[in-house]
Protein backbone atom coordinates (compact mmCIF):
# COMPACT_ATOMS: atom_id res chain seq x y z
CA UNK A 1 -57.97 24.95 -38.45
CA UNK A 2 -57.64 23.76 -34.55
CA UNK A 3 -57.58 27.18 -32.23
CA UNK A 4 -54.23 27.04 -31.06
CA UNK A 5 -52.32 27.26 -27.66
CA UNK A 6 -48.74 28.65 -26.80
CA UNK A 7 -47.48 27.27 -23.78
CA UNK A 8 -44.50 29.58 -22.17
CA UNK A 9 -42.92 27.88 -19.45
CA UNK A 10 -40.62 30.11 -17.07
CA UNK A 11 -37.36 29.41 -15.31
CA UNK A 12 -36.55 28.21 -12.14
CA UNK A 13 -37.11 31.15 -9.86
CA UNK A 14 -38.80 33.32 -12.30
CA UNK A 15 -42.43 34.17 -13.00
CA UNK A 16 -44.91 34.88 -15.94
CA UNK A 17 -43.81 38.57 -15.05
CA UNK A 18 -40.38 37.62 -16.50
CA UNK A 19 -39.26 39.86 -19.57
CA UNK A 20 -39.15 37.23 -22.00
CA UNK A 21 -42.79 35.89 -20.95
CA UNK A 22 -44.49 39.43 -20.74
CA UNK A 23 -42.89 40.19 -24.84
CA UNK A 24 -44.42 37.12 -25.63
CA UNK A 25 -47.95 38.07 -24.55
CA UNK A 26 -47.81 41.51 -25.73
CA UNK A 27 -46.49 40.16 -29.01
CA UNK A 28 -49.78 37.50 -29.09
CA UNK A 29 -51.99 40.26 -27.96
CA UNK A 30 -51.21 42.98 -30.21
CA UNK A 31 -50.09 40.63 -33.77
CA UNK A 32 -52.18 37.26 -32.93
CA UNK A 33 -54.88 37.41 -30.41
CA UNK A 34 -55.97 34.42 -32.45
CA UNK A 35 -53.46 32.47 -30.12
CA UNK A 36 -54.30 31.46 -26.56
CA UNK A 37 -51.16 31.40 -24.38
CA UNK A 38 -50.59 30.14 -21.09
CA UNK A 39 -48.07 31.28 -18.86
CA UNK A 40 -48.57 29.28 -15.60
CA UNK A 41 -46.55 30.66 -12.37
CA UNK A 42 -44.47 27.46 -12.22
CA UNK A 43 -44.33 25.28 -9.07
CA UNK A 44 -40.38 25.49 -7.81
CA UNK A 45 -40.86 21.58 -6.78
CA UNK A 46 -40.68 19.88 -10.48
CA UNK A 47 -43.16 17.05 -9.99
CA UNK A 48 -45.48 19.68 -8.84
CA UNK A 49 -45.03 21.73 -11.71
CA UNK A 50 -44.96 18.94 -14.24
CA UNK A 51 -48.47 18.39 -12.76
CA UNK A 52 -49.13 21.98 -13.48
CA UNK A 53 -48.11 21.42 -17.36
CA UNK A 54 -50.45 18.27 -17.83
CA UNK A 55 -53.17 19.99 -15.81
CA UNK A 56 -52.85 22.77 -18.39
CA UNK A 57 -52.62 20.78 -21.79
CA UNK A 58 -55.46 18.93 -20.77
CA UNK A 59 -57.84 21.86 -20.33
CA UNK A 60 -57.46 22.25 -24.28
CA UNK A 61 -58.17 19.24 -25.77
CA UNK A 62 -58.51 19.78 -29.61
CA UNK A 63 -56.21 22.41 -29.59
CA UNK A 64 -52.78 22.49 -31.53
CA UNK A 65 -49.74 22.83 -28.75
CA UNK A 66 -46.73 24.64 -29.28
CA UNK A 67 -44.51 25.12 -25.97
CA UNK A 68 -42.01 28.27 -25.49
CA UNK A 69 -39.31 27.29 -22.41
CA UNK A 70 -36.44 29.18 -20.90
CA UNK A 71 -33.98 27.83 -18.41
CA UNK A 72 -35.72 25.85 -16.50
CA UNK A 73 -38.78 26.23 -18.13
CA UNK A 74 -36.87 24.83 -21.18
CA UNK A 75 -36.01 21.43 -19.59
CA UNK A 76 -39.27 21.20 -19.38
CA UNK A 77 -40.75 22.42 -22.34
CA UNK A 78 -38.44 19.52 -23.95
CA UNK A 79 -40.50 16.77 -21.94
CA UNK A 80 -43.46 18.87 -23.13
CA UNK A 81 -42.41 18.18 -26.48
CA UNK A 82 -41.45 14.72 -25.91
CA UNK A 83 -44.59 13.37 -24.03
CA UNK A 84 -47.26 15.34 -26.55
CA UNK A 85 -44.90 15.28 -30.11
CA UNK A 86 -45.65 19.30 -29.88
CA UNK A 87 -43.16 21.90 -31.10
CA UNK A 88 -40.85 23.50 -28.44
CA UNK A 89 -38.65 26.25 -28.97
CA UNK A 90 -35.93 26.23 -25.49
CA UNK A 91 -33.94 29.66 -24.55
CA UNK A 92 -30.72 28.54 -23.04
CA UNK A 93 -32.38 25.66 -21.81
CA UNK A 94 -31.29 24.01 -18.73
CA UNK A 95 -29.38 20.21 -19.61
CA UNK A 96 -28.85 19.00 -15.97
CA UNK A 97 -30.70 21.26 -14.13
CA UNK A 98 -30.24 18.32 -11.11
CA UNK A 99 -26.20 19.54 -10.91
CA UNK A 100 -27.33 23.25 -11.13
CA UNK A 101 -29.67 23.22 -8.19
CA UNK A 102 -28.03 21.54 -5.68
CA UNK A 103 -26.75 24.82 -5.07
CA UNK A 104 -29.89 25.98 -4.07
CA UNK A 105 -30.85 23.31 -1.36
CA UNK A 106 -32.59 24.56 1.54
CA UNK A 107 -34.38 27.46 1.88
CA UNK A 108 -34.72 30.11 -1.19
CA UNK A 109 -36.85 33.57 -1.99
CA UNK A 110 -38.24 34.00 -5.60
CA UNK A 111 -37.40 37.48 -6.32
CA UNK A 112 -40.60 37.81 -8.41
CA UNK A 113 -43.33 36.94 -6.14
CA UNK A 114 -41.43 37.26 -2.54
CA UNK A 115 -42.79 32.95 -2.42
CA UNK A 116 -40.19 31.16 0.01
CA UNK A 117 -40.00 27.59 -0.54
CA UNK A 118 -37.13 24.95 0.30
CA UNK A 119 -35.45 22.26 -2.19
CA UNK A 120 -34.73 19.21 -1.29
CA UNK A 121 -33.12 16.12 -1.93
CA UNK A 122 -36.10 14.39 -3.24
CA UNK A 123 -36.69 17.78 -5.54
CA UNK A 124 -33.56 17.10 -7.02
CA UNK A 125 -34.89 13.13 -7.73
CA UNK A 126 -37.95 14.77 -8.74
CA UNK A 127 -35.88 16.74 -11.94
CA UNK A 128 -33.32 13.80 -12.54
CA UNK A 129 -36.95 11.70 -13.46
CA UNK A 130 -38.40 14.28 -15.66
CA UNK A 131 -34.90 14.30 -17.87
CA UNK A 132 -35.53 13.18 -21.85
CA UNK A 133 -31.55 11.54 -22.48
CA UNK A 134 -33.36 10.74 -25.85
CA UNK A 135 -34.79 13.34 -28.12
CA UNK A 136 -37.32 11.40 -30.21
CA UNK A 137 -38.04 13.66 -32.27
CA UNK A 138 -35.26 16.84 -32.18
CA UNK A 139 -36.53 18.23 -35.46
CA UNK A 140 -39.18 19.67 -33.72
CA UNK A 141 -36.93 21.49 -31.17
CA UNK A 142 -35.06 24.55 -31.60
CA UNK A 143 -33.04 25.78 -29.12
CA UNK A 144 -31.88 29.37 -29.18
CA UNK A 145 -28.60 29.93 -27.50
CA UNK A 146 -25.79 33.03 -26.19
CA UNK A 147 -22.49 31.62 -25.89
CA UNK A 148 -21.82 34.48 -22.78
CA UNK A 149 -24.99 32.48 -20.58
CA UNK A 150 -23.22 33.30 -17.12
CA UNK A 151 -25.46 30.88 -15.41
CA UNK A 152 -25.48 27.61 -17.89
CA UNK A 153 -22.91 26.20 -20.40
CA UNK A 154 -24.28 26.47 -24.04
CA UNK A 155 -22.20 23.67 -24.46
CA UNK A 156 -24.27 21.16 -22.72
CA UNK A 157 -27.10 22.43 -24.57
CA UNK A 158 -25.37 21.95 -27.95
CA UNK A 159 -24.09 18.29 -27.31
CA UNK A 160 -27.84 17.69 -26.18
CA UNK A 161 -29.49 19.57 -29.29
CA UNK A 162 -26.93 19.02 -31.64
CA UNK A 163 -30.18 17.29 -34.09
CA UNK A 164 -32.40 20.14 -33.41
CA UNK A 165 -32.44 23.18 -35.12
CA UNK A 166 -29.68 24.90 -32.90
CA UNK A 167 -29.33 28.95 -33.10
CA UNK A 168 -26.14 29.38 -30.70
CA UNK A 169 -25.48 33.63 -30.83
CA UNK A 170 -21.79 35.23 -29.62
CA UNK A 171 -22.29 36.89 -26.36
CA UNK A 172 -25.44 38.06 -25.03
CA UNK A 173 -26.07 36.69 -21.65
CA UNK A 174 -28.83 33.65 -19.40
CA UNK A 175 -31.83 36.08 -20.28
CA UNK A 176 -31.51 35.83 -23.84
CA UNK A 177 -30.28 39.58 -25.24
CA UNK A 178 -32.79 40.15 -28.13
CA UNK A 179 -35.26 37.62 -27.93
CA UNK A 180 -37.94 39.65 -29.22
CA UNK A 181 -36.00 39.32 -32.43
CA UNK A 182 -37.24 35.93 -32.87
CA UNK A 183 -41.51 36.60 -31.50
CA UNK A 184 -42.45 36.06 -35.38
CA UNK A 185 -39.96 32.95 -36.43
CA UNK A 186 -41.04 31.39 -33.47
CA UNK A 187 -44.56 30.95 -34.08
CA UNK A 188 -43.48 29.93 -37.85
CA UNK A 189 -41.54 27.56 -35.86
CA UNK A 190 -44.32 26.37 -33.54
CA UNK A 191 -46.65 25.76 -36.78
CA UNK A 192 -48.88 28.76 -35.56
CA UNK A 193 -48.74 30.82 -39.18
């Protein structure tokens, strides 16, 4: 069997110290430390953190992919899965992340790691070009969802997912209430056990 590799791909200005990320290591670590995983402090300009992802995939060659994204991270997890026909599982992905950060144009401060950077325009072109509008293959995407997601609609994400495998959950809230409850189906999911 190919070693394997689980990709976790962070929001937009998040880190690999985010909840969700850390349960997923100390889940690998202590049930599976079988399983590489890669949780790259994400670029906030999206062509530079694409370039991160590739950079990353292509240091294990030979190795079977399976991609974890939230947010952010799971816009693009689903290119991840698009470009390499690898397994993603998305946490209230973001659908049009281009509409959501206009918001944040200028300068911002990632609580995490105190980095300052400033969006742009052209960082907003940068996210419209990375967008998937067809899922090629959505069977391999599952998309967990919380209908209370204060900083997304779940809605989007339905329409978008709607041939994935789609868990959408009353309540909860953008970090994904509970996610731990889903470590083990997710690397069934990823074809990891």
């Amino acid at each position: 069997m190919a070693p394997m590799l689980l990709l976790y791909l962070h929001g937009f200005n998040s880190s690999p110290k985010s909840i969700k990320a850390q349960q997923m290591a100390d889940y690998l670590g202590l049930y599976h430390p079988e399983i590489t995983i890669e949780i790259p402090n994400l670029s906030p300009y999206p062509q530079q953190a694409w370039l991160q992802i590739e950079a990353i995939v292509a240091r294990y060659p030979g190795y079977q992919l399976g991609v974890v994204g939230s947010s952010l991270g799971g816009y693009y997890a689903t290119k991840v899965n698009q470009v390499f026909n690898r397994p993603a599982v998305i946490v209230n992905p973001a659908v049009k992340p281009d509409e959501l950060l206009v918001d944040y144009l200028g300068e911002n401060t990632n609580p995490y790691t105190d980095n300052v950077f400033i969006l742009t325009e052209q960082h907003i072109d940068e996210l419209r070009a990375l967008d998937c509008p067809v899922l090629v293959h959505p069977e391999t995407i599952w998309a967990l969802l919380q209908t209370d997601d204060e900083v997304l609609d779940y809605n989007q994400a339905t329409a978008k997912y709607n041939a994935a495998k789609l868990t959408v959950e009353q309540g909860g809230d953008h970090a994904f209430i509970g996610f731990e409850r889903y470590l083990s189906d997710i690397l069934t999911f990823l074809a990891f056990k």
